[in-house]
Every structure is written in structure tokens, then in C-alpha cells.
N, C-alpha and C. Protein backbone atom coordinates (compact mmCIF):
# COMPACT_ATOMS: atom_id res chain seq x y z
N UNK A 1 -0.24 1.76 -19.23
CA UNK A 1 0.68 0.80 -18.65
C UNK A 1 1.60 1.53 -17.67
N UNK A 2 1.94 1.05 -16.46
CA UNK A 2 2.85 1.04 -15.81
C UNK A 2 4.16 0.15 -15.66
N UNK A 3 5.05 0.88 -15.44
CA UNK A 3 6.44 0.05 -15.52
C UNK A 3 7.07 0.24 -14.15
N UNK A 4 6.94 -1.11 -13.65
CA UNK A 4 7.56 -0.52 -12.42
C UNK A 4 9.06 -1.97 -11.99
N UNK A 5 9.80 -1.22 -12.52
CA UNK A 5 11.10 -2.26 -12.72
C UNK A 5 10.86 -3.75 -13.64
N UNK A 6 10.81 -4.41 -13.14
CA UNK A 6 10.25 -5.83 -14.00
C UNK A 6 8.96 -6.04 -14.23
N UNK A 7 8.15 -5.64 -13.87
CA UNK A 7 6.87 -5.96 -13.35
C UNK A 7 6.15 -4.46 -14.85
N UNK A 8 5.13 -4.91 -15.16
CA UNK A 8 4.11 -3.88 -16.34
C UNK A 8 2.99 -3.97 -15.60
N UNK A 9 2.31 -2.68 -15.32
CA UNK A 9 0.71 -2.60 -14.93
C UNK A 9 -0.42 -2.34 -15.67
N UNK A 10 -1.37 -2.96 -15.96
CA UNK A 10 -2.43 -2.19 -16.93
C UNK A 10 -3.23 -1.89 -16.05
N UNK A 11 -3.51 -0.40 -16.30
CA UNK A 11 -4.24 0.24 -15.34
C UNK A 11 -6.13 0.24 -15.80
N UNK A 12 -6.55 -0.23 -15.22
CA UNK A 12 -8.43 -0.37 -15.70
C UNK A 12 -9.03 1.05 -15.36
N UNK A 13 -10.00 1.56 -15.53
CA UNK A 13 -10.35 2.47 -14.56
C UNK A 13 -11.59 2.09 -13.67
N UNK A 14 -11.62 0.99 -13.45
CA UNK A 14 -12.46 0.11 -12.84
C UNK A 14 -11.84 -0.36 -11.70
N UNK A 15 -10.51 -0.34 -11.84
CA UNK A 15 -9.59 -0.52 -10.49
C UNK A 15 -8.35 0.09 -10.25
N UNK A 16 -8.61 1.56 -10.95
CA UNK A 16 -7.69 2.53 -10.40
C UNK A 16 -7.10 2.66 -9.14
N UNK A 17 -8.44 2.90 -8.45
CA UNK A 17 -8.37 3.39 -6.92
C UNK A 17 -8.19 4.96 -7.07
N UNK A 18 -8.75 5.34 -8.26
CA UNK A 18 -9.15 6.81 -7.94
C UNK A 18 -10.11 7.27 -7.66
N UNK A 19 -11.19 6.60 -7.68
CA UNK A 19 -12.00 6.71 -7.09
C UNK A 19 -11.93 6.74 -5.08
N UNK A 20 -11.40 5.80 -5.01
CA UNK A 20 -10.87 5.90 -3.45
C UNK A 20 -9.95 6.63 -3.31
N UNK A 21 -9.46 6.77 -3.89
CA UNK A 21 -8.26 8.50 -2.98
C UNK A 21 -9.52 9.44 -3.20
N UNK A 22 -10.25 9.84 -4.35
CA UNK A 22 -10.73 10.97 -3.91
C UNK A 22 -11.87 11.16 -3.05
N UNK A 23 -12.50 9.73 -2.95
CA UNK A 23 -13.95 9.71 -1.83
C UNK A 23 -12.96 10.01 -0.09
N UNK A 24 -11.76 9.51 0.08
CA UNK A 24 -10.51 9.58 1.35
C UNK A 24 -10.39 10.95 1.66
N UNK A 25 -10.22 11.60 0.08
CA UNK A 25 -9.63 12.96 0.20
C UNK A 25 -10.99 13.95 0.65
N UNK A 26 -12.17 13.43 0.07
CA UNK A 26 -13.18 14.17 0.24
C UNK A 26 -13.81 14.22 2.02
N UNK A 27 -13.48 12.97 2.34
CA UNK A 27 -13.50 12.68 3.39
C UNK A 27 -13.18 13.52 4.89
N UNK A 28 -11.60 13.44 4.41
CA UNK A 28 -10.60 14.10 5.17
C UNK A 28 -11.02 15.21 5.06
N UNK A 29 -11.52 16.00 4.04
CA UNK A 29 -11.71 17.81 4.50
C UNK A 29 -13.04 17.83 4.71
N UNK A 30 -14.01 17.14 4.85
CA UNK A 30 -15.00 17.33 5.68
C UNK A 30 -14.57 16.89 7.40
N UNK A 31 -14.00 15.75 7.60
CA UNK A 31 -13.50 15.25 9.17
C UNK A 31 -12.82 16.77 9.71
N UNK A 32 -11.35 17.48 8.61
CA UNK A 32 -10.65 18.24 9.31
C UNK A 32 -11.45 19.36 9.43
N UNK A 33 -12.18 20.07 8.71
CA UNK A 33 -13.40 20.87 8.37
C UNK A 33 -14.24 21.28 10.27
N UNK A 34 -15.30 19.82 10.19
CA UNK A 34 -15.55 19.22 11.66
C UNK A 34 -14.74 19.32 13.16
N UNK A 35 -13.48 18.72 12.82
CA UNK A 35 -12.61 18.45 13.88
C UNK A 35 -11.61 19.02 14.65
N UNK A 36 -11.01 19.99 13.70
CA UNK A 36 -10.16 20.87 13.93
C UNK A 36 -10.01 22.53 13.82
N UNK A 37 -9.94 23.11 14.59
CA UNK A 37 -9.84 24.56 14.49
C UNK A 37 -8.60 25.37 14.02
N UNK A 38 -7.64 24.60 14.95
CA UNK A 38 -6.04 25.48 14.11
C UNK A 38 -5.90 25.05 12.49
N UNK A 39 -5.38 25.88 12.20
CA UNK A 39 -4.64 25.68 10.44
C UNK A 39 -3.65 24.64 10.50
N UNK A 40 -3.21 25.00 10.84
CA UNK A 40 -1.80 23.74 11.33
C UNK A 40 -2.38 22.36 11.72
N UNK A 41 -3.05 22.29 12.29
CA UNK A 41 -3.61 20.70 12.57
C UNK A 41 -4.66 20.29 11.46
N UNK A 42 -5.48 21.21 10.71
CA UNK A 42 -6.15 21.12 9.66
C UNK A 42 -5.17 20.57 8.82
N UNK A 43 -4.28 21.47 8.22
CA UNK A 43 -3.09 20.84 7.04
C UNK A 43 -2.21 19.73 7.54
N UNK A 44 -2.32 19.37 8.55
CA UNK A 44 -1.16 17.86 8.52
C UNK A 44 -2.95 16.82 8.62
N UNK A 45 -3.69 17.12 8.70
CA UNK A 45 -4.58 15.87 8.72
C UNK A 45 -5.15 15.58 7.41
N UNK A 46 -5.05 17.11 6.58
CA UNK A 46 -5.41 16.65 5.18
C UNK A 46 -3.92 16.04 4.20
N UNK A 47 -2.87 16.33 5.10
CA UNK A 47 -1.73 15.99 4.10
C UNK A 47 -1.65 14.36 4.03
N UNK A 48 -2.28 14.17 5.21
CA UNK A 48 -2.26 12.94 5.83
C UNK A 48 -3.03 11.83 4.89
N UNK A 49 -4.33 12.48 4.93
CA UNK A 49 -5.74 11.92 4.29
C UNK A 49 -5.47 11.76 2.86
N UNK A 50 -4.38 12.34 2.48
CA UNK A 50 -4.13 11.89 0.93
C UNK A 50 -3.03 11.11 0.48
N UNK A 51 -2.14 11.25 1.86
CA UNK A 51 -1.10 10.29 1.90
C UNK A 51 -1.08 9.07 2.10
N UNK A 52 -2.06 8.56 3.09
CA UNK A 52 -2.48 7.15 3.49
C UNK A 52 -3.27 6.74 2.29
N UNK A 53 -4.19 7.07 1.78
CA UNK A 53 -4.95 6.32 0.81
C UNK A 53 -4.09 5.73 -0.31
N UNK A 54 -3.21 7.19 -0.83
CA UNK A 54 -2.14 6.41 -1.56
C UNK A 54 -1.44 5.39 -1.45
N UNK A 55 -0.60 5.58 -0.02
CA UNK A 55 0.07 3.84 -0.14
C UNK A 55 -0.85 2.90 0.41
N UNK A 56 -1.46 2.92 0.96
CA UNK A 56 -2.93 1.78 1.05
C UNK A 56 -3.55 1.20 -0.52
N UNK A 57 -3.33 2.14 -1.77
CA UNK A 57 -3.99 1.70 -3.03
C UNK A 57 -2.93 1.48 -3.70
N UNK A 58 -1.55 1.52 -3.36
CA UNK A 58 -0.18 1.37 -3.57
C UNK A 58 0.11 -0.78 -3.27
N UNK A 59 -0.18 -0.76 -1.72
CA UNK A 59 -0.52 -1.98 -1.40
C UNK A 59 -1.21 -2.98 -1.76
N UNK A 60 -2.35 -2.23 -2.11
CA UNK A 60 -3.81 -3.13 -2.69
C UNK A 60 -3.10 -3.69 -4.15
N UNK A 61 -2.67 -2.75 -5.08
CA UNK A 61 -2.54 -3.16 -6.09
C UNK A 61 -1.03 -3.81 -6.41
N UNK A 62 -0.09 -4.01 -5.88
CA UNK A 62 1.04 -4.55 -5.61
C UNK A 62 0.76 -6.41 -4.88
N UNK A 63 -0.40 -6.35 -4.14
CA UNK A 63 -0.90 -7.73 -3.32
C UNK A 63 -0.38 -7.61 -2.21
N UNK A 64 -0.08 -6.54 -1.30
CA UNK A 64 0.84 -6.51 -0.04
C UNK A 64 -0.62 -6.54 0.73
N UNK A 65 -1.48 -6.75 0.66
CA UNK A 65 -2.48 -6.39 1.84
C UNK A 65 -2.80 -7.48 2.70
N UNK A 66 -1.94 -8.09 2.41
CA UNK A 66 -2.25 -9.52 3.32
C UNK A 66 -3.39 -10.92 3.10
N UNK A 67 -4.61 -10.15 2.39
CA UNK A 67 -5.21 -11.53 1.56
C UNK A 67 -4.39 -12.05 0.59
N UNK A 68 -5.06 -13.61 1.16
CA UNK A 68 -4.64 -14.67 -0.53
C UNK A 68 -5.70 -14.54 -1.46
N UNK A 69 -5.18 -14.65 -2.32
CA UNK A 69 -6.28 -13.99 -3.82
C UNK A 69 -6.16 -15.80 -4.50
N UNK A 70 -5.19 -16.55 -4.03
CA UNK A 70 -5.36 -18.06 -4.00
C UNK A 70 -5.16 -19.06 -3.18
N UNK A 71 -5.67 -19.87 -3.21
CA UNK A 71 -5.95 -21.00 -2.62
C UNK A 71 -4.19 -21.80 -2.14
N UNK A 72 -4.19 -22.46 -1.15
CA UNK A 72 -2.64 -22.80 -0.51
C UNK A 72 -3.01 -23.99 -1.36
């Protein structure tokens, strides 16, 4: 369970979204791996690649993503 002020989460592991941070994360160091040569631009693109997925699965599971999950 999560407690996040009023609100309780039961977490599934069917809809963690750990699975998606780490396929993101796996992602990102193959792209920066590919893409980039300096160290410095390597480490802000992987800091990046683990930062976005988070609040993106932060969103998803909160309902901020902009679908209706019901009917008007």
C-alpha cells in the first residue's frame, strides 16, 4: 500500500510500471551508449531517461494523463 495524503494505493505488480522504468532505463543506455561520445552528455541523458519515465508512471497512475477511463 501506498499512502499518499488522503488517497491509499495498492500496488499490483501487474501495474507497477516497473517494468517500464526499467525497459526506459534500458533503453536510454543503449540510445546514450549509440549517441553520445562526451561523459557529460552521456550522464544528463541517462539521468534524464530515468527521470521522465518516473513522472510519466507517476501520471499514469495518479489519472493525470489526460484519458477518460469513463464515459461523460
Amino acid at each position: 500500500m501506498i499512502h499518499a495524503g488522503r488517497y491509499y494505493f495498492e500496488v499490483a505488480e501487474a501495474c507497477s510500471g516497473a517494468k517500464f522504468v526499467i525497459a526506459m532505463v534500458a533503453f536510454g543506455v543503449l540510445v546514450a551508449n549509440l549517441c553520445f561520445v562526451s561523459w557529460k552528455r552521456c550522464a544528463v541523458f541517462l539521468a534524464v531517461s530515468i527521470i521522465l519515465p518516473v513522472i510519466a508512471n507517476d501520471l499514469r497512475a495518479f489519472g493525470l494523463s489526460g484519458r477518460r477511463t469513463s464515459p461523460r
